[in-house]
C-alpha atoms as a PDB file:
ATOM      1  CA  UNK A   1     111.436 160.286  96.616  1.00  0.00           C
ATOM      2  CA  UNK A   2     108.359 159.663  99.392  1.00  0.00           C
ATOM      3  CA  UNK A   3     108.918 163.628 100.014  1.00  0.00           C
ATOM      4  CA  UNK A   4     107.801 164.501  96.738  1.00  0.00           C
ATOM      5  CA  UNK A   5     105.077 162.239  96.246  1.00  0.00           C
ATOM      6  CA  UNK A   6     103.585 164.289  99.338  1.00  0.00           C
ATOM      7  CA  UNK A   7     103.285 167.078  97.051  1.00  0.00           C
ATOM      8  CA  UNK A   8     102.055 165.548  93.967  1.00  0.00           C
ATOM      9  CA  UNK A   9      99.960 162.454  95.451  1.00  0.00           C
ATOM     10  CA  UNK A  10      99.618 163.329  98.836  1.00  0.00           C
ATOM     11  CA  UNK A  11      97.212 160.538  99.542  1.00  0.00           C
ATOM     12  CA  UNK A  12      99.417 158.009  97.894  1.00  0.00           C
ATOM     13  CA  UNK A  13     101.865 159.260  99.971  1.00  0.00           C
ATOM     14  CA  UNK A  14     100.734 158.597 103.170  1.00  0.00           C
ATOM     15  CA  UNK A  15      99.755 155.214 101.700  1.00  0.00           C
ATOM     16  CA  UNK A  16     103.459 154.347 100.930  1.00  0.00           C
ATOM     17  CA  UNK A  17     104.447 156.132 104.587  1.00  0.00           C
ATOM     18  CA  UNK A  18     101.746 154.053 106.558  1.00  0.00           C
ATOM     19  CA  UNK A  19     102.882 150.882 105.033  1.00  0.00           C
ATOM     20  CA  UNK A  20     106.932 151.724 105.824  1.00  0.00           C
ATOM     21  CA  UNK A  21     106.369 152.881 109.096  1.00  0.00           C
ATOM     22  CA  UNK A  22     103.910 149.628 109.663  1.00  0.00           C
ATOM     23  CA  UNK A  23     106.845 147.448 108.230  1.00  0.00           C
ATOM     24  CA  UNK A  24     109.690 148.753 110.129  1.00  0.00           C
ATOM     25  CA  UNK A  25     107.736 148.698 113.262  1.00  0.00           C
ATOM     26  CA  UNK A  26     106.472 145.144 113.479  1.00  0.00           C
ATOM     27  CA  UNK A  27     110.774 144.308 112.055  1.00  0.00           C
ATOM     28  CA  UNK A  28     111.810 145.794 115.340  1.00  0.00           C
ATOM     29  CA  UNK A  29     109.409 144.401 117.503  1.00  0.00           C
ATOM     30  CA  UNK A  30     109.988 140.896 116.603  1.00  0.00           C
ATOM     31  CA  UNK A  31     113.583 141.326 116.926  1.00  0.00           C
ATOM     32  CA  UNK A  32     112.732 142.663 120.181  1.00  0.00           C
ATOM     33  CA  UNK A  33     110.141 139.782 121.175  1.00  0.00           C
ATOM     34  CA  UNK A  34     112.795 136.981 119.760  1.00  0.00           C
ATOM     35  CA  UNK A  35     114.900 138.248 122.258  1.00  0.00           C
ATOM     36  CA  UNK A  36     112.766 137.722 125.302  1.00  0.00           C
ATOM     37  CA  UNK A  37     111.725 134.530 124.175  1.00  0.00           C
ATOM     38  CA  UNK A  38     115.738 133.458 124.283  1.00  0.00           C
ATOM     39  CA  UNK A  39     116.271 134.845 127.651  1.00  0.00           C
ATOM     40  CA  UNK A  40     117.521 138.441 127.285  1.00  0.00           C
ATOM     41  CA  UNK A  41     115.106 141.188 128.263  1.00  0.00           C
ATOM     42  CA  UNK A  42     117.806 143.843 126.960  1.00  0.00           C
ATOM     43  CA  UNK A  43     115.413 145.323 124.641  1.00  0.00           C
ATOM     44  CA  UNK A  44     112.157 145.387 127.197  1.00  0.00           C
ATOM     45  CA  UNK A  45     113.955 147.263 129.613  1.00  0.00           C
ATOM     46  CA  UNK A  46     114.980 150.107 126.835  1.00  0.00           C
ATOM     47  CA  UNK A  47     110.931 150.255 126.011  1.00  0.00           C
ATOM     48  CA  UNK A  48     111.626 148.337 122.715  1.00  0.00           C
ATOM     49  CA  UNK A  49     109.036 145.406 123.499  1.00  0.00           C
ATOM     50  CA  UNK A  50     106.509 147.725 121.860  1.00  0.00           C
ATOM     51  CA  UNK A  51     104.516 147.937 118.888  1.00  0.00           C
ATOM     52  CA  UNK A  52     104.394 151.752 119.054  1.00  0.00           C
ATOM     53  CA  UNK A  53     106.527 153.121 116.186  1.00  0.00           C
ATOM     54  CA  UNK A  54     107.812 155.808 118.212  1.00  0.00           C
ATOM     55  CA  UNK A  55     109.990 153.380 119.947  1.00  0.00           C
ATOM     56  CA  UNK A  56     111.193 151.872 116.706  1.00  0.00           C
ATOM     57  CA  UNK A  57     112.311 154.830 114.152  1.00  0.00           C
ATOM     58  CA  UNK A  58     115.021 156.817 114.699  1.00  0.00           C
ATOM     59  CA  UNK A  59     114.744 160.588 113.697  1.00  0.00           C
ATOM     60  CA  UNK A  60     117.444 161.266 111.551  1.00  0.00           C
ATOM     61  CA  UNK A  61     116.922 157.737 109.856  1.00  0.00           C
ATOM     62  CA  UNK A  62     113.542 158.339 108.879  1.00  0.00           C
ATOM     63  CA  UNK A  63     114.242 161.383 107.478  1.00  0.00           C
ATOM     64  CA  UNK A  64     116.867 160.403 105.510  1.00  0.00           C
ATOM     65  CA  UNK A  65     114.995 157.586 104.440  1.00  0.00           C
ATOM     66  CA  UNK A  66     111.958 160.075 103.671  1.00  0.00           C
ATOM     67  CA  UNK A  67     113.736 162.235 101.490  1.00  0.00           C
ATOM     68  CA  UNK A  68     116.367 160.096  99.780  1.00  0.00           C
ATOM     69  CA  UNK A  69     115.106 156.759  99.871  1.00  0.00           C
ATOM     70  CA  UNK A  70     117.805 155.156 102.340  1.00  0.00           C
ATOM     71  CA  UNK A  71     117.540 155.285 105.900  1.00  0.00           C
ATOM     72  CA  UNK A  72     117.541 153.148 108.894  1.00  0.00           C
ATOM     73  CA  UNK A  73     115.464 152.055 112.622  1.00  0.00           C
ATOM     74  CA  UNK A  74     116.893 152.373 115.771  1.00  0.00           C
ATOM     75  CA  UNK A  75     118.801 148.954 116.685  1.00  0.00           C
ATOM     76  CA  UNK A  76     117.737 146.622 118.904  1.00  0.00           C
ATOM     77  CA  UNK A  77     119.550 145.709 121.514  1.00  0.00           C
ATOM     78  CA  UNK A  78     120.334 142.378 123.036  1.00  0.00           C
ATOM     79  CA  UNK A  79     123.167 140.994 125.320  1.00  0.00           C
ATOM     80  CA  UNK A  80     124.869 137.642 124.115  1.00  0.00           C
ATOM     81  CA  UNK A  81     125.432 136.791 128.131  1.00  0.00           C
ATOM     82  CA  UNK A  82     121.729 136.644 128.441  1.00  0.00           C
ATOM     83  CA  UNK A  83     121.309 133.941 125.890  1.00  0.00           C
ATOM     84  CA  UNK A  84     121.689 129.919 126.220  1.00  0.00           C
ATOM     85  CA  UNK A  85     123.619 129.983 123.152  1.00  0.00           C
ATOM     86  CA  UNK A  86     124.682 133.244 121.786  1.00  0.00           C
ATOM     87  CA  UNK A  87     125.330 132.283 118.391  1.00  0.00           C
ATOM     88  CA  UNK A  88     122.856 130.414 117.630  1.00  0.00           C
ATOM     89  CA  UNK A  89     120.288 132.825 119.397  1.00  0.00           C
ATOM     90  CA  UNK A  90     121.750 135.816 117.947  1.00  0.00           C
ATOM     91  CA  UNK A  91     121.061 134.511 114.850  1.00  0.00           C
ATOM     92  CA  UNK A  92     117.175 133.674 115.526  1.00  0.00           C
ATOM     93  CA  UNK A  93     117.443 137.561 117.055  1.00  0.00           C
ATOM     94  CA  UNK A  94     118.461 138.771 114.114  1.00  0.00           C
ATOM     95  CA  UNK A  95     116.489 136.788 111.316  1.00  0.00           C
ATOM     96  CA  UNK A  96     113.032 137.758 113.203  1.00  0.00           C
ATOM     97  CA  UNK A  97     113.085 141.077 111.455  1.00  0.00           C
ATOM     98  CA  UNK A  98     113.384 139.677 107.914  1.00  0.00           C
ATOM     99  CA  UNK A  99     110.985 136.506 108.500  1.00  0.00           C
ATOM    100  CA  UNK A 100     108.581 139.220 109.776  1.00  0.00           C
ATOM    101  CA  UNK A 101     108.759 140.808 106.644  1.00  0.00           C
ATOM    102  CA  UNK A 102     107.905 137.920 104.706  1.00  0.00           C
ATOM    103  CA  UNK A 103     105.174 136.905 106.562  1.00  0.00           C
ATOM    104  CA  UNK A 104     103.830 140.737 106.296  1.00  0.00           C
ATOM    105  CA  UNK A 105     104.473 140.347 102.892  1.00  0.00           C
ATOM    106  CA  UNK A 106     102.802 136.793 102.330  1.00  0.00           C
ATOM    107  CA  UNK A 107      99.550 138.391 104.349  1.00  0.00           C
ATOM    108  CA  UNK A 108      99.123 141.280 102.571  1.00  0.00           C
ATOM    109  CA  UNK A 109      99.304 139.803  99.087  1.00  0.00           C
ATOM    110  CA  UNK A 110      96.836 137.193 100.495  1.00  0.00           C
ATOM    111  CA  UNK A 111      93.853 139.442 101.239  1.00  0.00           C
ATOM    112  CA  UNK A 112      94.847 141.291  98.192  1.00  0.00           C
ATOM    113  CA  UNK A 113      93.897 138.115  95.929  1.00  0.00           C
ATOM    114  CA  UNK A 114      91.092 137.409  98.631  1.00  0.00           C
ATOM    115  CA  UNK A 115      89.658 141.005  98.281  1.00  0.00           C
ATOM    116  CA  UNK A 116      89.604 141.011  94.647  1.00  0.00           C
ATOM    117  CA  UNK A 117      88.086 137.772  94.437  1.00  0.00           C
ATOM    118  CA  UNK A 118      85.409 138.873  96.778  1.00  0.00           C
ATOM    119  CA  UNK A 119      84.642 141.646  94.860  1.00  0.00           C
ATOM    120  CA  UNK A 120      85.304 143.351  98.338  1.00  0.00           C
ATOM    121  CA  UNK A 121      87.320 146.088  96.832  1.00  0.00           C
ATOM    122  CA  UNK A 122      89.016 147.518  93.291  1.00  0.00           C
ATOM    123  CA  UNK A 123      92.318 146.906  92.236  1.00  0.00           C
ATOM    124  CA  UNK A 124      92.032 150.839  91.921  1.00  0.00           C
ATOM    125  CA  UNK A 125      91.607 151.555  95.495  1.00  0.00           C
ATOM    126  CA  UNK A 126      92.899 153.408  98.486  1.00  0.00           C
ATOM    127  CA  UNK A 127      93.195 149.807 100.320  1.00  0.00           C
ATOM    128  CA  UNK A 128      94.017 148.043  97.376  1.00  0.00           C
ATOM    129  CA  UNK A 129      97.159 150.511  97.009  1.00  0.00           C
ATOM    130  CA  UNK A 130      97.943 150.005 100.757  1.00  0.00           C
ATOM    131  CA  UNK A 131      97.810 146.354 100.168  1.00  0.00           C
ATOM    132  CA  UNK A 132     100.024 145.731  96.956  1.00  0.00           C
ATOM    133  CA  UNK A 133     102.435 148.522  98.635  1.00  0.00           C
ATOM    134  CA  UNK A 134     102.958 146.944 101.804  1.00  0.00           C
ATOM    135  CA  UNK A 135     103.794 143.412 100.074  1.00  0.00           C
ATOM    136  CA  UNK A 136     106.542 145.042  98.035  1.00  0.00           C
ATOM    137  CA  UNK A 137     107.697 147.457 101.313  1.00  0.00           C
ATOM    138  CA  UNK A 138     108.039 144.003 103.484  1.00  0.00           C
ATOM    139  CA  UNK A 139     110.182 142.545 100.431  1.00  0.00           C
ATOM    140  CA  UNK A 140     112.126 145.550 100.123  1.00  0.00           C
ATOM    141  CA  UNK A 141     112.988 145.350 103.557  1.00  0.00           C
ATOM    142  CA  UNK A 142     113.097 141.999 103.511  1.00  0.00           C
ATOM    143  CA  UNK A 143     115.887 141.676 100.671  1.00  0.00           C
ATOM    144  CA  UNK A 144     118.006 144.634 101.806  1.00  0.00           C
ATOM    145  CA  UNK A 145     118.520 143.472 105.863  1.00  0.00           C
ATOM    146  CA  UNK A 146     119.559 139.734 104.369  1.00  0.00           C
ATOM    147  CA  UNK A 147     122.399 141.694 103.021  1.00  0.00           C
ATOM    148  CA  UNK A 148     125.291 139.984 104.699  1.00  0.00           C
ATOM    149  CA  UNK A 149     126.784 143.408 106.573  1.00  0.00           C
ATOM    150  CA  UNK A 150     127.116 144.747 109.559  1.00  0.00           C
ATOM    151  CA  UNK A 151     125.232 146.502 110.615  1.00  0.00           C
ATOM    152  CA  UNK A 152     122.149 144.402 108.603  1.00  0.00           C
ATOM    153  CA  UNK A 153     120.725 141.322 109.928  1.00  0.00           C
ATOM    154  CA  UNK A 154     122.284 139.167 107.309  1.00  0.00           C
ATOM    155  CA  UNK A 155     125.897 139.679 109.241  1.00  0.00           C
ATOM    156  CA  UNK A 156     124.721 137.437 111.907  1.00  0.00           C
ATOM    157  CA  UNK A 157     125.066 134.828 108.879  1.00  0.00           C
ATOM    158  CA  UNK A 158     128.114 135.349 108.157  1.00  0.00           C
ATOM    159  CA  UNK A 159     128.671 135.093 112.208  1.00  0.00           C
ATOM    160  CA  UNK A 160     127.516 131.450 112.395  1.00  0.00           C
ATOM    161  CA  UNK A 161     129.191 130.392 108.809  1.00  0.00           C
ATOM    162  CA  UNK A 162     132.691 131.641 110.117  1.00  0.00           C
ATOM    163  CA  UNK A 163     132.530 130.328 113.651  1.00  0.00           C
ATOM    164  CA  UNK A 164     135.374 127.813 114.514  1.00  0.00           C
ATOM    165  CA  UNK A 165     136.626 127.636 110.560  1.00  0.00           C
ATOM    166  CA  UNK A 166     140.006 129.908 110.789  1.00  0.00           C
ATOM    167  CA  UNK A 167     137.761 132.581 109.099  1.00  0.00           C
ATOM    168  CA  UNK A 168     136.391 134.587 112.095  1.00  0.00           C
ATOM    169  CA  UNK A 169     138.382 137.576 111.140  1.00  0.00           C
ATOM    170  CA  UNK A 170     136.505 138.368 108.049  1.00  0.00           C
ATOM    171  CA  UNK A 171     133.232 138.426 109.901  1.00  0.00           C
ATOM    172  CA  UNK A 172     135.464 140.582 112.750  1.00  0.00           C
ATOM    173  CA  UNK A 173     136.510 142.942 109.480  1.00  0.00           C
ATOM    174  CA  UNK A 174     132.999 143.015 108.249  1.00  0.00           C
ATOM    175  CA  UNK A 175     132.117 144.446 111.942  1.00  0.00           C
ATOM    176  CA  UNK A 176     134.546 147.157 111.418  1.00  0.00           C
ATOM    177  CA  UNK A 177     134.382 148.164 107.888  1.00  0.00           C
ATOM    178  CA  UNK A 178     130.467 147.415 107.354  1.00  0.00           C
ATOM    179  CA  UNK A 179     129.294 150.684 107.582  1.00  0.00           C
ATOM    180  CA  UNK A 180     131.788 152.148 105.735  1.00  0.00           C
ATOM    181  CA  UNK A 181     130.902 149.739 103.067  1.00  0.00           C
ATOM    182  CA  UNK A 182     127.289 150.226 103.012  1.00  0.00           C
ATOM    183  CA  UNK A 183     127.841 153.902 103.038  1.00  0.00           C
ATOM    184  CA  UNK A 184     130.107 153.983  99.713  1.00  0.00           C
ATOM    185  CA  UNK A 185     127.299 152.129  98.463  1.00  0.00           C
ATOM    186  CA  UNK A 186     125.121 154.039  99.232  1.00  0.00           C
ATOM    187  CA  UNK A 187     126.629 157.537  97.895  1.00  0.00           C
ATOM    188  CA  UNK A 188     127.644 155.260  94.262  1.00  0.00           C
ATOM    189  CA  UNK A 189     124.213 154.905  94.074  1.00  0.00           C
ATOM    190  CA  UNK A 190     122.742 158.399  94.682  1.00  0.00           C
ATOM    191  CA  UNK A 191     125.835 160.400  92.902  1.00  0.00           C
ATOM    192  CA  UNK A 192     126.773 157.899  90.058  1.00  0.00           C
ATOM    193  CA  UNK A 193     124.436 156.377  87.285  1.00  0.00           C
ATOM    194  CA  UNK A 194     124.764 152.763  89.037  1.00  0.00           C
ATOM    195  CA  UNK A 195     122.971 151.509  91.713  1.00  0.00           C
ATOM    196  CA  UNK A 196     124.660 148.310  93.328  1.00  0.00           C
ATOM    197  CA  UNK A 197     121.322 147.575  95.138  1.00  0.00           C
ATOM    198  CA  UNK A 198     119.310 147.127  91.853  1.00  0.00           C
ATOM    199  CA  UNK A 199     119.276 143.235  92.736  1.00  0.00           C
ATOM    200  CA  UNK A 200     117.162 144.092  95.988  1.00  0.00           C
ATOM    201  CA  UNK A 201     114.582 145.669  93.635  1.00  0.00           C
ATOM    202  CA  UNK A 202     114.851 142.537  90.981  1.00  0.00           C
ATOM    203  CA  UNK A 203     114.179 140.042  94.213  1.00  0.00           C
ATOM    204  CA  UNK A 204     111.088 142.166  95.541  1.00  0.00           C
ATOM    205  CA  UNK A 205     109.254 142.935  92.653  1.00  0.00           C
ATOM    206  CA  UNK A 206     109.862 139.466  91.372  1.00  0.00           C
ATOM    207  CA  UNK A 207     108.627 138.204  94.592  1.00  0.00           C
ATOM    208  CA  UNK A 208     105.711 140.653  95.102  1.00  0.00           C
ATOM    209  CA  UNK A 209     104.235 139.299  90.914  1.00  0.00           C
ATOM    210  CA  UNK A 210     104.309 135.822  92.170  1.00  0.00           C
ATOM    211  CA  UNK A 211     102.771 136.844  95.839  1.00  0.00           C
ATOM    212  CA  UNK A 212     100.120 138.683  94.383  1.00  0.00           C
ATOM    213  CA  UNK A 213      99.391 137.033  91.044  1.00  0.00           C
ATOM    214  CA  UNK A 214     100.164 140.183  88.748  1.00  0.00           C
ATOM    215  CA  UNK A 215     102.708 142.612  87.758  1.00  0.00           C
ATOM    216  CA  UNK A 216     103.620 144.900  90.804  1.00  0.00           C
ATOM    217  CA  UNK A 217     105.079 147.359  88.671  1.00  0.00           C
ATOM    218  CA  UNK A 218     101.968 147.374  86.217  1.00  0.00           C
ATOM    219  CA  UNK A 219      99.749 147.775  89.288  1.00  0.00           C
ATOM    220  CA  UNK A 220     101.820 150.328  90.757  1.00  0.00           C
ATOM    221  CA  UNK A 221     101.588 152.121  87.391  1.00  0.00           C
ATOM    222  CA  UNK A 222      97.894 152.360  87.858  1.00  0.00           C
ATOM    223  CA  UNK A 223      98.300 153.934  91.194  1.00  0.00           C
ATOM    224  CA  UNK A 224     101.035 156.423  90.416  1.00  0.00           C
ATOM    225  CA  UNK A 225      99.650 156.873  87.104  1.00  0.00           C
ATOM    226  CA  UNK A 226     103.210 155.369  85.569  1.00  0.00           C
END
């Protein structure tokens, strides 16, 4: 857990900490600045428009997610009878997190390669760490919010693919019971030898060796010492 790394690698640490906080931050916001853009200044008004983290993480969230490794931002807001079309512009709400993930992740990994290629700085490196870190944070984060459940952005999906098809009650259910769900998932995988979220690791470390050119896990070996 990120606790414990603060007393064994405390600079690695802060690394991994900086690059979360940096990732969550800039998810919010562009949920937050989607939002505007499609008419509803919900989110401005509750100071959410704002690339300050302060205004993004949620206390008990990002301590849970500190010291046990799940965790959650504060939600942004947004009201559907501010928007043209609330389906459809819930949806763009909602994907802005995850697409700002991936293009965190896609930037990252680029001055990575760049930087190395350069000669600018060492694979073994403070900023090297940062850098290979943040690409597999974004992914992370990235992978787990496509989840299709409320309260993730991935619901939203399930939103549109249900509309008008006799089906809208599952996505109504999923509303309900979503939390619940990701919840008993979430204490199977800290009390039980399973983890039912090993897939979200497969995707982003499989993403982050083709983003970056090498083996995320070997790299991160070199930092941690793995």
């Amino acid at each position: 857990m990120l606790l414990q790394l603060f007393f064994t690698m405390p600079m690695l640490a802060f690394v991994w900490l900086t690059a979360l906080v940096v990732a969550l931050t800039v998810h919010e916001f562009s949920h937050a600045i989607v939002g505007k853009w499609r008419g509803d200044d919900t989110a401005e008004k509750f100071g959410r428009l704002s690339l300050n983290p302060l205004a993004h993480l949620d206390p008990l969230g990002f301590l849970m997610l500190v010291t046990i490794g799940f965790g959650w931002a504060k939600p942004v807001p947004f009201d559907p009878r501010n928007l043209k079309s609330p389906l459809k512009d819930g949806l763009l709400i909602a994907l802005a997190g995850p697409i700002s993930n991936l293009i965190m992740a896609v930037v990252a990994a680029g001055l990575f390669r760049i930087f190395l290629e350069t000669g600018v700085v060492r694979v073994d490196t403070m900023l090297g760490a940062f850098l290979v870190i943040s690409v597999l944070v974004n992914l992370l984060l990235l992978v787990f919010n496509l989840i299709p459940v409320h309260p993730l952005d991935g619901s939203k999906l399930v939103d549109v693919i249900t509309y008008r098809t006799g089906y809208e009650w599952f996505a109504r259910w999923l509303q309900m019971n979503g939390p619940k769900i990701m919840l008993i998932l979430v204490l199977i995988t800290l009390m039980t030898p399973y983890d039912p979220f090993y897939f979200i690791q497969l995707a982003s470390y499989f993403g982050c060796d083709h983003l970056i050119g090498s083996s995320c896990g070997g790299l991160l070996g070199v930092y941690f010492g793995g």
